[in-house]
C-alpha atoms as a PDB file:
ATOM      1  CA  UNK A   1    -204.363  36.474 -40.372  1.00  0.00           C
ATOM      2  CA  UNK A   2    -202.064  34.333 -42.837  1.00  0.00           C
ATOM      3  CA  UNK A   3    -201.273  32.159 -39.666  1.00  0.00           C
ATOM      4  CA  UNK A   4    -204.258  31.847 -38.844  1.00  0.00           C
ATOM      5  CA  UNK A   5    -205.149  30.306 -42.046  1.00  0.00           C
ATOM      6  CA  UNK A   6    -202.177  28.360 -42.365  1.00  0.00           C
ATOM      7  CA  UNK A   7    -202.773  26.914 -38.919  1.00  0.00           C
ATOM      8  CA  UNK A   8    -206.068  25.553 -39.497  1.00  0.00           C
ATOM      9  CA  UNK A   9    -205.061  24.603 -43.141  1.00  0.00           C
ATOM     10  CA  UNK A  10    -202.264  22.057 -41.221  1.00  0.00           C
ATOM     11  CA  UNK A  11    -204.549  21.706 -38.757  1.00  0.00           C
ATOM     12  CA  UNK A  12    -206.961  20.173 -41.287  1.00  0.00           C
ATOM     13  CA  UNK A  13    -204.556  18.230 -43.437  1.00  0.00           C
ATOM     14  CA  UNK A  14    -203.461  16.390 -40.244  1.00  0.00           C
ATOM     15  CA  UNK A  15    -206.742  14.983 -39.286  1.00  0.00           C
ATOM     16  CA  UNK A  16    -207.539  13.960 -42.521  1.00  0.00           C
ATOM     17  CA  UNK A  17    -204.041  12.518 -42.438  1.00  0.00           C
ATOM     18  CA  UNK A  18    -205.349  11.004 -38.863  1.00  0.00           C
ATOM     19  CA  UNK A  19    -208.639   9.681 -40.393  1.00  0.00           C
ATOM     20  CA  UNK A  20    -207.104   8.203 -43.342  1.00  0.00           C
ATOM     21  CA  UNK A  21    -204.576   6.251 -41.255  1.00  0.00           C
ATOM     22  CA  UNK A  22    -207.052   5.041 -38.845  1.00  0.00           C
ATOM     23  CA  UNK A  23    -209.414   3.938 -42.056  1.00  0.00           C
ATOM     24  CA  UNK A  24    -206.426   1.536 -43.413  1.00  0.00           C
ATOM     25  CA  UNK A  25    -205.202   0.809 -40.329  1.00  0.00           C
ATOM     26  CA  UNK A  26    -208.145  -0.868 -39.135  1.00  0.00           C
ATOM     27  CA  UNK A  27    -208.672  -2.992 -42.321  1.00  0.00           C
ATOM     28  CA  UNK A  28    -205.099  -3.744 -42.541  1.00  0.00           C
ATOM     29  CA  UNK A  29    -204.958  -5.612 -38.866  1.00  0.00           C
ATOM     30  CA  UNK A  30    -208.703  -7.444 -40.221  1.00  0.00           C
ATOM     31  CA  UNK A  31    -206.278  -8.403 -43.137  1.00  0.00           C
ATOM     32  CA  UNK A  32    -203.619  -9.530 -40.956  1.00  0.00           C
ATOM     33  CA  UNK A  33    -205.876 -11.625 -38.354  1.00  0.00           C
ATOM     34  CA  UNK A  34    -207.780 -13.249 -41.482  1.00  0.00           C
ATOM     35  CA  UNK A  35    -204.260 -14.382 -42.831  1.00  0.00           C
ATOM     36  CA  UNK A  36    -203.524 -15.598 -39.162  1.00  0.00           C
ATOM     37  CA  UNK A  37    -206.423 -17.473 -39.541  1.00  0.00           C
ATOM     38  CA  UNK A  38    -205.711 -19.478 -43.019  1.00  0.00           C
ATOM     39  CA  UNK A  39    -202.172 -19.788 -41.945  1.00  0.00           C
ATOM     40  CA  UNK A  40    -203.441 -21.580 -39.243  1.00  0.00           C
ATOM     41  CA  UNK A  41    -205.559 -23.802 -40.982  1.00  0.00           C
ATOM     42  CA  UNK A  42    -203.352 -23.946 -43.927  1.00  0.00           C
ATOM     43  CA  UNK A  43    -200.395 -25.552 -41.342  1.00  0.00           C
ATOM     44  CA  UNK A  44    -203.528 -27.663 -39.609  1.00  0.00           C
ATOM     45  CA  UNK A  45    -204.333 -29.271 -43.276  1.00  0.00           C
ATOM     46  CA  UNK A  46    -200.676 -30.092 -43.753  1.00  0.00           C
ATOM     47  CA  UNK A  47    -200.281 -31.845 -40.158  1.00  0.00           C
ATOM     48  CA  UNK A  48    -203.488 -34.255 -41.022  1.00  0.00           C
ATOM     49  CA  UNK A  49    -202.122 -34.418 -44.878  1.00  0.00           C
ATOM     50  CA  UNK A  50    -198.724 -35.962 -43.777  1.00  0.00           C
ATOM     51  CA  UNK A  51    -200.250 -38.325 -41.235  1.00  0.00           C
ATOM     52  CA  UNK A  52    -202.500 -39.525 -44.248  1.00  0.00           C
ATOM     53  CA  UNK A  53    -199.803 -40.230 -46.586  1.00  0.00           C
ATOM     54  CA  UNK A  54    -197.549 -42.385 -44.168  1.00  0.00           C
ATOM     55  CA  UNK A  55    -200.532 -44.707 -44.245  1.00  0.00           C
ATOM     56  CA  UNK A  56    -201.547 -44.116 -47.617  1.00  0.00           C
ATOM     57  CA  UNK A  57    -197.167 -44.985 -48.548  1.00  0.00           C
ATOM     58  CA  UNK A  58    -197.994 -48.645 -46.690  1.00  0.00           C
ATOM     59  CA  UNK A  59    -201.118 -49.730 -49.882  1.00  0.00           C
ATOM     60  CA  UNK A  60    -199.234 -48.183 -52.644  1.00  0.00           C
ATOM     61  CA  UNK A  61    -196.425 -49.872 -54.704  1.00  0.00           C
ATOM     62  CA  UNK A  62    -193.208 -49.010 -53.750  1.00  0.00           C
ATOM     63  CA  UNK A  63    -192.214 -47.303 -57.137  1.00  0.00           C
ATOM     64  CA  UNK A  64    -195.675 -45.104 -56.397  1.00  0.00           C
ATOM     65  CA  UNK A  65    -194.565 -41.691 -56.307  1.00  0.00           C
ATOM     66  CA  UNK A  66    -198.154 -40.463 -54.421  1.00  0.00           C
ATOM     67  CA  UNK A  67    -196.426 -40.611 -51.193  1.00  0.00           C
ATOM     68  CA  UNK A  68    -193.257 -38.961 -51.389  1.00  0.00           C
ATOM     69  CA  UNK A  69    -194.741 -36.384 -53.843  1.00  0.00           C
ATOM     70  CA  UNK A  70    -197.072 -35.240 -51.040  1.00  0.00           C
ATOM     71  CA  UNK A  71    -194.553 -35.021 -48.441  1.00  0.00           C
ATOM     72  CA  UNK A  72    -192.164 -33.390 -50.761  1.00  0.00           C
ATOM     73  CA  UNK A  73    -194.839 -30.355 -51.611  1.00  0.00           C
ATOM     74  CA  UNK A  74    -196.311 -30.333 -47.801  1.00  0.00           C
ATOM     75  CA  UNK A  75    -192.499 -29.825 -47.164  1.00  0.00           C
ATOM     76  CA  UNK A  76    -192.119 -26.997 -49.153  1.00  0.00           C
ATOM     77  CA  UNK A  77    -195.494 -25.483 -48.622  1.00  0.00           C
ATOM     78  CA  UNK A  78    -194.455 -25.431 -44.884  1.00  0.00           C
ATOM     79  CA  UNK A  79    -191.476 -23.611 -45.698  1.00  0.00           C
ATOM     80  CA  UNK A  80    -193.332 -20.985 -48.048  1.00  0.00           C
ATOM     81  CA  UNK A  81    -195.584 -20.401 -45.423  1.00  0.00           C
ATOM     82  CA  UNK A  82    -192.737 -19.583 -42.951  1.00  0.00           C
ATOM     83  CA  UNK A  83    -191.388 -17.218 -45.739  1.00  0.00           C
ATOM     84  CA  UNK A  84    -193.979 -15.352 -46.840  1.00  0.00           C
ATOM     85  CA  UNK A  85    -194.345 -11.657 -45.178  1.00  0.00           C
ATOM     86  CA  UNK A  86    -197.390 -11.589 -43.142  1.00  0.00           C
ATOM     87  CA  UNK A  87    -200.213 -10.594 -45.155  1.00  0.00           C
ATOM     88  CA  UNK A  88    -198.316 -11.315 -48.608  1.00  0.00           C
ATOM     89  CA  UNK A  89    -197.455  -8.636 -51.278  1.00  0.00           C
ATOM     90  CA  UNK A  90    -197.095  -8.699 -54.920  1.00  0.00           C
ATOM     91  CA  UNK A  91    -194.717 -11.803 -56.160  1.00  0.00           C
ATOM     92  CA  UNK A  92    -193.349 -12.734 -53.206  1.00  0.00           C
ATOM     93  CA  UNK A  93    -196.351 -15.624 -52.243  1.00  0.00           C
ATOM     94  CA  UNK A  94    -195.588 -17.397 -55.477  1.00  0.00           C
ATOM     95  CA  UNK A  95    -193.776 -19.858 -54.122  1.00  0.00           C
ATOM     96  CA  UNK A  96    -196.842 -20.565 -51.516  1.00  0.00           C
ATOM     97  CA  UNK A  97    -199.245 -20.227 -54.315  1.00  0.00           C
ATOM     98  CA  UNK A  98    -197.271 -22.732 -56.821  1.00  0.00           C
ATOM     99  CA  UNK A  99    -197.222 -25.669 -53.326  1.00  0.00           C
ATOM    100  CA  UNK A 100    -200.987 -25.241 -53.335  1.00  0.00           C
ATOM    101  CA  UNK A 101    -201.501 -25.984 -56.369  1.00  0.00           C
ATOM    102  CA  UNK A 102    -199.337 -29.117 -56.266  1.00  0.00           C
ATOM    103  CA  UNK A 103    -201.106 -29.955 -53.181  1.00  0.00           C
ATOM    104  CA  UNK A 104    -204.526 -29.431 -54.633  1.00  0.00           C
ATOM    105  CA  UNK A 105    -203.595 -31.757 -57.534  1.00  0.00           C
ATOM    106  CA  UNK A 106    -202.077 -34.686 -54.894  1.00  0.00           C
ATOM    107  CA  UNK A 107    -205.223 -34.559 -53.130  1.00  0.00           C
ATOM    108  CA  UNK A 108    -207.514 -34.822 -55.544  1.00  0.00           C
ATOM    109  CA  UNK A 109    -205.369 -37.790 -57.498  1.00  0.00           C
ATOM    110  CA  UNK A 110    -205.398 -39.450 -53.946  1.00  0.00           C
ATOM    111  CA  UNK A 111    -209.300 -39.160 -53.425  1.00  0.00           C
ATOM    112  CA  UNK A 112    -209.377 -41.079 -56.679  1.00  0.00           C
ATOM    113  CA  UNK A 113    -206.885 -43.728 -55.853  1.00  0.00           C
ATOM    114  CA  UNK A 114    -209.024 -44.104 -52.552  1.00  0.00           C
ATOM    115  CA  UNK A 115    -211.885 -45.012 -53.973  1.00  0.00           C
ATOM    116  CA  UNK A 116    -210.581 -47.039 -56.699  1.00  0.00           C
ATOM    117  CA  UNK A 117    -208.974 -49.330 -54.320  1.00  0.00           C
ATOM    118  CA  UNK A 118    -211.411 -51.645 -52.203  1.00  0.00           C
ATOM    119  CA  UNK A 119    -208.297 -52.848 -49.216  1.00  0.00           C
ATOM    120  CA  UNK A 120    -207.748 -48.721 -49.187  1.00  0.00           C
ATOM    121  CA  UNK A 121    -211.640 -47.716 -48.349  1.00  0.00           C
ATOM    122  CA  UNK A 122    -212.130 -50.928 -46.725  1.00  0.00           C
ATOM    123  CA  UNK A 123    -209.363 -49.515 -43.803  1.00  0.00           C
ATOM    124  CA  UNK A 124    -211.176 -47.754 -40.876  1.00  0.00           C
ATOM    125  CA  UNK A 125    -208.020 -45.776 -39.709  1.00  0.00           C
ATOM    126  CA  UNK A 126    -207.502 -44.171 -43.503  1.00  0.00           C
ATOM    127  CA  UNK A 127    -210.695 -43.375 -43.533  1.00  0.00           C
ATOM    128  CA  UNK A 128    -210.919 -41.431 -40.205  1.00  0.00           C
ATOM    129  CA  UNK A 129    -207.264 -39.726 -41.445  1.00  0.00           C
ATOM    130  CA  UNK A 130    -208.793 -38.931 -44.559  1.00  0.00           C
ATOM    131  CA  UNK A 131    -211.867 -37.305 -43.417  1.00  0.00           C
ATOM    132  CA  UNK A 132    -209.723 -35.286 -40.719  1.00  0.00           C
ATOM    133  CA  UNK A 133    -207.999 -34.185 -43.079  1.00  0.00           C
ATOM    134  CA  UNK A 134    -210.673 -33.321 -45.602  1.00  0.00           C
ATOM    135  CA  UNK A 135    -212.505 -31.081 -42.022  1.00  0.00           C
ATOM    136  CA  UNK A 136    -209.276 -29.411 -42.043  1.00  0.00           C
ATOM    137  CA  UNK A 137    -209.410 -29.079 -45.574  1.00  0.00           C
ATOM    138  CA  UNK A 138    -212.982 -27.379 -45.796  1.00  0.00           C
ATOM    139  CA  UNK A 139    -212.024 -25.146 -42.935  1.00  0.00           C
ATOM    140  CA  UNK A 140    -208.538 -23.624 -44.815  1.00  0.00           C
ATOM    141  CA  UNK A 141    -210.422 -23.273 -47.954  1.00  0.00           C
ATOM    142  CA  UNK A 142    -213.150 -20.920 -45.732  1.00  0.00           C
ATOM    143  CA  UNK A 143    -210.618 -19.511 -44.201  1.00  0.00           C
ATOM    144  CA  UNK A 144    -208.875 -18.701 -47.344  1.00  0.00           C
ATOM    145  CA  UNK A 145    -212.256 -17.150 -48.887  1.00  0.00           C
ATOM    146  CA  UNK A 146    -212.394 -14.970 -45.824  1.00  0.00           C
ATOM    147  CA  UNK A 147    -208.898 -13.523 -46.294  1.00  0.00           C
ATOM    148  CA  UNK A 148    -209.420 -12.421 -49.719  1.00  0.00           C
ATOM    149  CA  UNK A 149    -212.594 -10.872 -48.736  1.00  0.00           C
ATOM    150  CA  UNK A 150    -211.104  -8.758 -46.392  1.00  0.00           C
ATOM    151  CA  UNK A 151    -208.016  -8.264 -48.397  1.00  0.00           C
ATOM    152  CA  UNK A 152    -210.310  -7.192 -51.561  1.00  0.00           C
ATOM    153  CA  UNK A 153    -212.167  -4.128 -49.235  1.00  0.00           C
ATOM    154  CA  UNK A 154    -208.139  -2.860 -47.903  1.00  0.00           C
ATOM    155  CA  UNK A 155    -207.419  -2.867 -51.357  1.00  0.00           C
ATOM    156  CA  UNK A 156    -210.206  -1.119 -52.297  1.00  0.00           C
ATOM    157  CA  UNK A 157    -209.431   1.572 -49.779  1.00  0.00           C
ATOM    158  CA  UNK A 158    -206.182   1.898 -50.791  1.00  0.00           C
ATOM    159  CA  UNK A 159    -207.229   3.356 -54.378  1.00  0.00           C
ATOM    160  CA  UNK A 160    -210.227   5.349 -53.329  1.00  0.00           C
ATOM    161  CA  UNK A 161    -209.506   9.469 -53.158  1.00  0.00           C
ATOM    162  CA  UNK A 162    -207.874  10.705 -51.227  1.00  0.00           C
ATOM    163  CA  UNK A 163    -206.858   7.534 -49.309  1.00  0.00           C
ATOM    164  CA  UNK A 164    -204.262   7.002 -52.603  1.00  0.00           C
ATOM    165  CA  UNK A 165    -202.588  10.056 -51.994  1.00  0.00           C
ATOM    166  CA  UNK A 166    -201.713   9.364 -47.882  1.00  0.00           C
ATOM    167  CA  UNK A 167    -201.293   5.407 -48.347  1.00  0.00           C
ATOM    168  CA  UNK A 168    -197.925   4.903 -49.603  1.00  0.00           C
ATOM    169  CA  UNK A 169    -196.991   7.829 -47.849  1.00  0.00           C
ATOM    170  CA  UNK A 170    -198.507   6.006 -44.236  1.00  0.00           C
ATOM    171  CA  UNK A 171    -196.995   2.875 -45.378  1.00  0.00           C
ATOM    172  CA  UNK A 172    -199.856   1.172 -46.567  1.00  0.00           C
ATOM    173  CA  UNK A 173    -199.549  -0.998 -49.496  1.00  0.00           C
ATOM    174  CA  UNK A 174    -201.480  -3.644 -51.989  1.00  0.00           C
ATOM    175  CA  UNK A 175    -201.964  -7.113 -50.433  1.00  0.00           C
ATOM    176  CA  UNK A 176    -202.037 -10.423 -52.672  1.00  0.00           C
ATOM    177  CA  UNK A 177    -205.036 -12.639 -52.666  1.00  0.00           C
ATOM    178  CA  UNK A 178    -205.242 -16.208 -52.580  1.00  0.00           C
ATOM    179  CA  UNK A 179    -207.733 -16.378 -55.205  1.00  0.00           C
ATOM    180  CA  UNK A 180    -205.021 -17.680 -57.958  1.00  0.00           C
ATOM    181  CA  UNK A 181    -204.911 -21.014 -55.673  1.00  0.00           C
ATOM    182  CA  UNK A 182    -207.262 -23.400 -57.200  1.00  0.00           C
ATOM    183  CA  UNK A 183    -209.179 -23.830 -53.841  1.00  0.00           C
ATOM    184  CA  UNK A 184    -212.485 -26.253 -54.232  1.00  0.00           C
ATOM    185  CA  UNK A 185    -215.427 -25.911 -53.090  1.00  0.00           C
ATOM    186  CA  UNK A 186    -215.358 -27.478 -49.219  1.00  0.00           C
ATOM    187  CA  UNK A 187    -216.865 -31.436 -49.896  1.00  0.00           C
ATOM    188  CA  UNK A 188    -219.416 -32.622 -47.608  1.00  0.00           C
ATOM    189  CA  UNK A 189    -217.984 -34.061 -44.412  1.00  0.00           C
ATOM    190  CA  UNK A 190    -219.674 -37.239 -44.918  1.00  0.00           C
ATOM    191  CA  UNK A 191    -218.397 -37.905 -48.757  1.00  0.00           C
ATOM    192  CA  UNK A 192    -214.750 -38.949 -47.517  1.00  0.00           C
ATOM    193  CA  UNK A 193    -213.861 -39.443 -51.241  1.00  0.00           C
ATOM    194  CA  UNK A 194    -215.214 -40.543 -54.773  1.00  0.00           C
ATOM    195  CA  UNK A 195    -216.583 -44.448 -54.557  1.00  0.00           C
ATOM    196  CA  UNK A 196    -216.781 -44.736 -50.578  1.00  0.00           C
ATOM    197  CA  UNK A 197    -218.727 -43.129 -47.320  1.00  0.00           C
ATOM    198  CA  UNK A 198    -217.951 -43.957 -43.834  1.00  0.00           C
ATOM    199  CA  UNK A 199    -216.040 -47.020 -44.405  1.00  0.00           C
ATOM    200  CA  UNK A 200    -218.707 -48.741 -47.164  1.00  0.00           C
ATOM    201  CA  UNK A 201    -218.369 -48.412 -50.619  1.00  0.00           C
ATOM    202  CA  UNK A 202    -220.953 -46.496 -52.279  1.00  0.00           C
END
């Protein structure tokens, strides 16, 4: 009779181990494919980000540090990106995080020298690199909103009872969001940047 019991006791404790792992499992891999998706985005940004500032190195001063500063932190965000663990956990995205914000900063001091400088959004070819790169822009910054969605409901998961218990146990661990990155709000397509629109000064 004591087997009995015991038997369906383990057979018990192993599907809830079984519906616990299939719970996290299936968030984890939405976590994973919505970091896919920023990562691509994120490395789509940086292509059309690097093309702009070989053009945008040609109207500057040559003591202007705009230029090489971008390439310098699109440089290194490439590299975080290669080295962060795919999704990230705990410190080890800080590196990624700290390139995005540098990034963040460039763009937004470059959207201001743009439209500041009449030969700059007078030139139809830096316009069309800067609005490429401000699509690619929106589309990482949706992208990133989507991964910390889905990386906020794993999380979740992983503290609710009894999930807590089986997690670490299944392998299952906290993800890091990207919410600490100052992302902006996506700008309109058509507003390329501050004093100009398609070419024409506003």
């Amino acid at each position: 009779m004591n087997y009995v019991v015991a038997l369906g006791l383990l057979v018990l404790v192993g599907a809830w181990g079984v519906a616990v792992y299939s719970q996290l499992h299936h968030l984890y891999e939405q976590v994973r494919g919505a970091w896919g998706q920023w990562l691509a985005a994120t490395r789509h940004r940086n292509d059309c980000l690097w093309d702009l500032s070989m053009v945008v190195a040609s109207y500057v001063p040559p003591d202007d540090m705009l230029a090489r500063e971008l390439r310098k932190w699109i440089t290194n965000n490439r590299r975080a990106l290669d080295n962060t663990p795919v999704p990230p956990h705990h410190a080890a995205d800080e590196q990624l995080k700290n390139s995005e914000h540098h990034l963040q900063r460039l763009i937004a001091h470059m959207a201001q020298l743009l439209g500041d400088n009449p030969h700059m959004h007078g030139n139809d070819q830096l316009l069309g690199l800067y609005n490429a790169m401000s699509v690619a822009r929106n589309r990482q910054t949706e992208a990133g909103q989507y991964y910390d969605r889905a990386a906020r409901h794993y999380n979740t998961a992983l503290h609710e009872p009894p999930n807590y218990l089986l997690a670490p146990l299944l392998g299952f661990y906290k993800v890091s969001l990207l919410t600490s990155t100052p992302h902006r709000k996506p700008h309109p397509q058509q507003q390329a940047a501050p004093g100009y629109e398609k070419g024409r000064e506003s």
